[in-house]
N, C-alpha and C. Protein backbone atom coordinates (compact mmCIF):
# COMPACT_ATOMS: atom_id res chain seq x y z
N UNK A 1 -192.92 128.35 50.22
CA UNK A 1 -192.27 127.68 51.34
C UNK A 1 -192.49 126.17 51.20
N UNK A 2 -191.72 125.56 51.38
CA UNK A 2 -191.72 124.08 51.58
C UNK A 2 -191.93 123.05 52.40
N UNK A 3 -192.98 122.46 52.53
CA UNK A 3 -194.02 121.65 53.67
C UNK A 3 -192.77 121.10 54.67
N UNK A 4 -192.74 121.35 56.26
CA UNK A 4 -191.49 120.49 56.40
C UNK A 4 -191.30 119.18 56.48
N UNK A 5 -192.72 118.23 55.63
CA UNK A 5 -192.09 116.61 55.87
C UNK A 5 -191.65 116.73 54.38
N UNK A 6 -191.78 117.69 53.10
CA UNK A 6 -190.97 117.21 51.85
C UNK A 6 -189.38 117.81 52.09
N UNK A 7 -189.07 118.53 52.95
CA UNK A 7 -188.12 119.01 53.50
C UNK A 7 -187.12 118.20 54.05
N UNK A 8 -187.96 117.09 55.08
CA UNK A 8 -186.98 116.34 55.63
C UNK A 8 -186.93 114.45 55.09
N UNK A 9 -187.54 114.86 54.01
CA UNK A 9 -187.09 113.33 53.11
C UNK A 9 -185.88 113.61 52.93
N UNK A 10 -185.55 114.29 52.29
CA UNK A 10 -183.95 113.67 51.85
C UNK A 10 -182.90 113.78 52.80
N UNK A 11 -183.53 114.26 54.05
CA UNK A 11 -182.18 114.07 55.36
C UNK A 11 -182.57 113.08 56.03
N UNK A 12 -183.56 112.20 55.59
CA UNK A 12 -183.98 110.99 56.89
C UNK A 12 -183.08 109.70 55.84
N UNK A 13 -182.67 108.93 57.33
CA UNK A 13 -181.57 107.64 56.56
C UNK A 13 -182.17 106.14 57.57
N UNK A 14 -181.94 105.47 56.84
CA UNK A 14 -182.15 104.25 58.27
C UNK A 14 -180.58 104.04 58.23
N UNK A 15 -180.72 103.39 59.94
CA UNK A 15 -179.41 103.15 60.65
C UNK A 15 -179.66 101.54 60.69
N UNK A 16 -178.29 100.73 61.00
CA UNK A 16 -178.57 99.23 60.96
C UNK A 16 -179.63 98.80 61.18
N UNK A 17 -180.21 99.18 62.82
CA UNK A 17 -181.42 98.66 63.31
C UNK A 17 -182.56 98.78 62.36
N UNK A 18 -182.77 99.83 61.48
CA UNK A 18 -183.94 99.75 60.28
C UNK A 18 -184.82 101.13 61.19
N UNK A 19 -184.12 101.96 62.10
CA UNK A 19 -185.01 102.55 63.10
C UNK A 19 -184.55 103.99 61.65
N UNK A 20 -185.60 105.21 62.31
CA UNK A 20 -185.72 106.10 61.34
C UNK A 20 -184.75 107.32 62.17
N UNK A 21 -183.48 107.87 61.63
CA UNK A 21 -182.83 109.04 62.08
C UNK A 21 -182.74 110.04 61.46
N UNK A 22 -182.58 110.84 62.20
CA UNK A 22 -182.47 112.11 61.58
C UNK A 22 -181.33 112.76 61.60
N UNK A 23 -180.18 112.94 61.21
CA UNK A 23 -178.99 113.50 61.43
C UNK A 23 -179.40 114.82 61.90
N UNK A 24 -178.10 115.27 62.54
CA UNK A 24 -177.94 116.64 63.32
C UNK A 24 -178.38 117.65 62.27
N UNK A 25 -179.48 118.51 63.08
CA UNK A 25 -179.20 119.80 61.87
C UNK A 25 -179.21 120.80 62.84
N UNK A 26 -179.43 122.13 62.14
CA UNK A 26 -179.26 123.29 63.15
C UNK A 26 -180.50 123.16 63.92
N UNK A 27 -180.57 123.49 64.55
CA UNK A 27 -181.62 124.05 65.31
C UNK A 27 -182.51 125.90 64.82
N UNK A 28 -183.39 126.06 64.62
CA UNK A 28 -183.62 127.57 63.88
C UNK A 28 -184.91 128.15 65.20
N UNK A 29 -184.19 129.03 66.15
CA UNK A 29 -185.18 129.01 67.33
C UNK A 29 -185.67 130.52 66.90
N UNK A 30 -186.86 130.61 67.72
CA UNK A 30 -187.17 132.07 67.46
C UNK A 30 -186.73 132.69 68.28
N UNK A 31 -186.06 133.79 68.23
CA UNK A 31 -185.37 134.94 69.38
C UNK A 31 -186.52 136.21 69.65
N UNK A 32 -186.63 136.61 70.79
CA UNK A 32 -187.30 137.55 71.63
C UNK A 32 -186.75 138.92 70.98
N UNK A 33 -187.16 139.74 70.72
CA UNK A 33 -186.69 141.02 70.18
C UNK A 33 -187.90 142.19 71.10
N UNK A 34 -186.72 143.06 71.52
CA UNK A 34 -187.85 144.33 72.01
C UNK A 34 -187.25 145.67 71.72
N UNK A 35 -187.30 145.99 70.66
CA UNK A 35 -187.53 147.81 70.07
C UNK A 35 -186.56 147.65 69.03
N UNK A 36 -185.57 146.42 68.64
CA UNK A 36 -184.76 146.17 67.81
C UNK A 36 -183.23 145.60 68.61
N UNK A 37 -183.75 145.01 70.15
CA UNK A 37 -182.78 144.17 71.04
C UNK A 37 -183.02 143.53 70.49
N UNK A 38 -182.03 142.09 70.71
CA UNK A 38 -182.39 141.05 70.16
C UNK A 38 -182.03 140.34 71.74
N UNK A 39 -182.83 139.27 72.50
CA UNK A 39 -182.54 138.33 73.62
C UNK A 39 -181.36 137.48 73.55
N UNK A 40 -180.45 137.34 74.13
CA UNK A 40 -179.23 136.35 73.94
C UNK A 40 -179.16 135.81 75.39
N UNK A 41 -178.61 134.49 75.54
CA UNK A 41 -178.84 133.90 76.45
C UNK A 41 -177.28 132.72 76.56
N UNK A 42 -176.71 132.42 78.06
CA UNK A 42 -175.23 132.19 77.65
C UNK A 42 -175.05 131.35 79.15
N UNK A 43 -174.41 130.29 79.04
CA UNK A 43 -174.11 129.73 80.49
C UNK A 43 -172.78 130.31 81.16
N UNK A 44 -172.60 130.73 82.42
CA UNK A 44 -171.36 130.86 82.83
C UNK A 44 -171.34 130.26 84.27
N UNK A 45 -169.75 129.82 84.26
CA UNK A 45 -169.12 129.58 85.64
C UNK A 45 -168.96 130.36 86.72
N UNK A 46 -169.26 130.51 87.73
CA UNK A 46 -169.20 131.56 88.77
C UNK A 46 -167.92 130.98 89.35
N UNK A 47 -167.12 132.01 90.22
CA UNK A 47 -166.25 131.84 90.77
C UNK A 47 -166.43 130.99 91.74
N UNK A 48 -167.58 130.27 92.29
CA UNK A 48 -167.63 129.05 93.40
C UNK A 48 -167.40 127.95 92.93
N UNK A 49 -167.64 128.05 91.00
CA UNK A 49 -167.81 127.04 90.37
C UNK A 49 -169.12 126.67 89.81
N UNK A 50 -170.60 127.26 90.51
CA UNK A 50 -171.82 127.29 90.13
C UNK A 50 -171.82 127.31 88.86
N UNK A 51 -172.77 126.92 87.76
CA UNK A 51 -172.73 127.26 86.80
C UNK A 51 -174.31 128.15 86.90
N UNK A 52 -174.28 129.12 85.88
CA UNK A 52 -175.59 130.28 86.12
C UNK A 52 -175.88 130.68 84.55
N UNK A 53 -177.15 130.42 83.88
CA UNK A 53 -177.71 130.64 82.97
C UNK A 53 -178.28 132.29 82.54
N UNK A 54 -176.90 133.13 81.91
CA UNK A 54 -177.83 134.57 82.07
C UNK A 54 -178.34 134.86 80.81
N UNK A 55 -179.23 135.69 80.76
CA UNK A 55 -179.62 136.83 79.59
C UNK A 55 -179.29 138.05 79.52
N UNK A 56 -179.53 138.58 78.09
CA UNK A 56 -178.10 140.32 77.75
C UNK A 56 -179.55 140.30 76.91
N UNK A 57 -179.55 141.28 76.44
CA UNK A 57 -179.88 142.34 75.43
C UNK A 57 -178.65 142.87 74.55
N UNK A 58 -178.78 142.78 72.91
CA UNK A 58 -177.84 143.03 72.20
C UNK A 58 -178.69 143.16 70.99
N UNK A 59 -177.64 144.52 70.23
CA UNK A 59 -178.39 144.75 69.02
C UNK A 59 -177.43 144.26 68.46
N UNK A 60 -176.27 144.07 68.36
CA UNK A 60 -175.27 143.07 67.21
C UNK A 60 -175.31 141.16 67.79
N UNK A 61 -174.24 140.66 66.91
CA UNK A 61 -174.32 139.33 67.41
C UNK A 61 -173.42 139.17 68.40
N UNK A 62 -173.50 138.56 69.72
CA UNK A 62 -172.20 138.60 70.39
C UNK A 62 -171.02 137.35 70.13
N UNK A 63 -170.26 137.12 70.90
CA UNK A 63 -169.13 136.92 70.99
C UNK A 63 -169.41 135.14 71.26
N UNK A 64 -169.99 135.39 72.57
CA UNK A 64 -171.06 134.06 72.89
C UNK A 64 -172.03 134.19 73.10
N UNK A 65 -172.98 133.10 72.91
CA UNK A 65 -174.48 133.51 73.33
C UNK A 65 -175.24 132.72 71.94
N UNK A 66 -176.04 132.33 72.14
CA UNK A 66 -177.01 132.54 71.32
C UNK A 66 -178.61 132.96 72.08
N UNK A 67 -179.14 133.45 70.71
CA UNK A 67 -180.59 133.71 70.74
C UNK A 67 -181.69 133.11 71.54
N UNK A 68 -182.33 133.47 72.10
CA UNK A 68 -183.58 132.58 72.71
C UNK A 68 -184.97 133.79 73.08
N UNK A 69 -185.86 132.87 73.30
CA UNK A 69 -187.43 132.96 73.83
C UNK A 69 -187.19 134.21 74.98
N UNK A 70 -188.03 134.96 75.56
CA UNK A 70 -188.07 135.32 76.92
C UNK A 70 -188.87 134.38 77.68
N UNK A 71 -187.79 133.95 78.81
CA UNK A 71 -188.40 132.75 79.89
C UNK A 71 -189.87 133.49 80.36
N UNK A 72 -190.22 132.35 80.61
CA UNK A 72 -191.77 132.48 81.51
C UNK A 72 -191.59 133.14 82.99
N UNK A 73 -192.22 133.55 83.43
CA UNK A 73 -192.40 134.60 84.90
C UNK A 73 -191.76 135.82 84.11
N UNK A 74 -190.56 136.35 83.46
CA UNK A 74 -190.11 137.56 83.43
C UNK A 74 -190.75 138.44 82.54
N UNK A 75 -190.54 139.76 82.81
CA UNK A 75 -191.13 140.75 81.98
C UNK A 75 -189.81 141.88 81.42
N UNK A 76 -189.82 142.41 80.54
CA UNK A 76 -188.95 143.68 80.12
C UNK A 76 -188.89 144.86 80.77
N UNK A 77 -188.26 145.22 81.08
CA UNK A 77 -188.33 147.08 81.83
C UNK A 77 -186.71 147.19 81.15
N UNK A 78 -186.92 148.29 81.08
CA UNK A 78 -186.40 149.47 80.01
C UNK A 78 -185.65 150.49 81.15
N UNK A 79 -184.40 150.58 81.42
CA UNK A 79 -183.54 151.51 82.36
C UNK A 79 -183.79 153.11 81.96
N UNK A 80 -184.12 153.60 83.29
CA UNK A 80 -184.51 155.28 82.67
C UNK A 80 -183.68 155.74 82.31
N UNK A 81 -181.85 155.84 82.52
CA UNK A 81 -181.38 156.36 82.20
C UNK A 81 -180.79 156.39 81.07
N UNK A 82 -180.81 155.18 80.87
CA UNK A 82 -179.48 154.59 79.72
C UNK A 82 -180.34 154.21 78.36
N UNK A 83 -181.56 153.28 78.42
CA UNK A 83 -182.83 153.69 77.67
C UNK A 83 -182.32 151.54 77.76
N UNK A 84 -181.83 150.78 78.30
CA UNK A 84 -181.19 150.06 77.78
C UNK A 84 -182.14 148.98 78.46
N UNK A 85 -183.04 147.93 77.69
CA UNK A 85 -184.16 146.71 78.59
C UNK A 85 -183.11 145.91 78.96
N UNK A 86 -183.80 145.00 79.93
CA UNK A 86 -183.57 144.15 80.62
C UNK A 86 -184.32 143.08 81.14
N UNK A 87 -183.86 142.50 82.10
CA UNK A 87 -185.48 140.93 81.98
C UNK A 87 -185.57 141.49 83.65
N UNK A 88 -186.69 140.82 84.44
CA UNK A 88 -187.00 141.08 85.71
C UNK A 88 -188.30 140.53 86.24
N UNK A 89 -187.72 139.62 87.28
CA UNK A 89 -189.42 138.74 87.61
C UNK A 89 -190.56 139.38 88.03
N UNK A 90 -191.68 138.89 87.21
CA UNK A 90 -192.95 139.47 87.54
C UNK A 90 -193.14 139.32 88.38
């Protein structure tokens, strides 16, 4: 594996000012996984107009969404019937 400051020499540039940038790169986050879910996380508009930050459980990639952490306060529970987790405040 490759240390990440020899990693990010050859993407660092100076800009006029002489200041040190870093151009855009991806971002590589770690995603929450529970039994082979993977956490996905997605902003939507509510019909008032609200905007509301949810989380899914998905074993493929979706449509929208990307990957993320499980937020702080929540815990996993697992639906009896359907076998299918979900998030839910501690």
């Amino acid at each position: 594996m490759v240390p990440p400051n020899l990693f990010l020499l050859g993407k660092i540039r100076k800009d006029l000012n002489h200041k040190i940038c870093i151009p855009d790169a991806e971002v590589i986050t770690m995603a929450y996984e529970y039994e082979g879910w993977t956490l996905y996380t997605r902003d939507v508009e509510l019909k008032g107009g609200r905007n509301q930050t949810i989380y899914f459980f998905s074993k493929r990639t979706p449509k929208s969404g990307s990957p993320c952490d499980k937020p702080d306060k929540y815990e996993v529970g697992v639906n009896k019937r359907t076998g299918l987790p979900y998030l839910k405040k501690k």
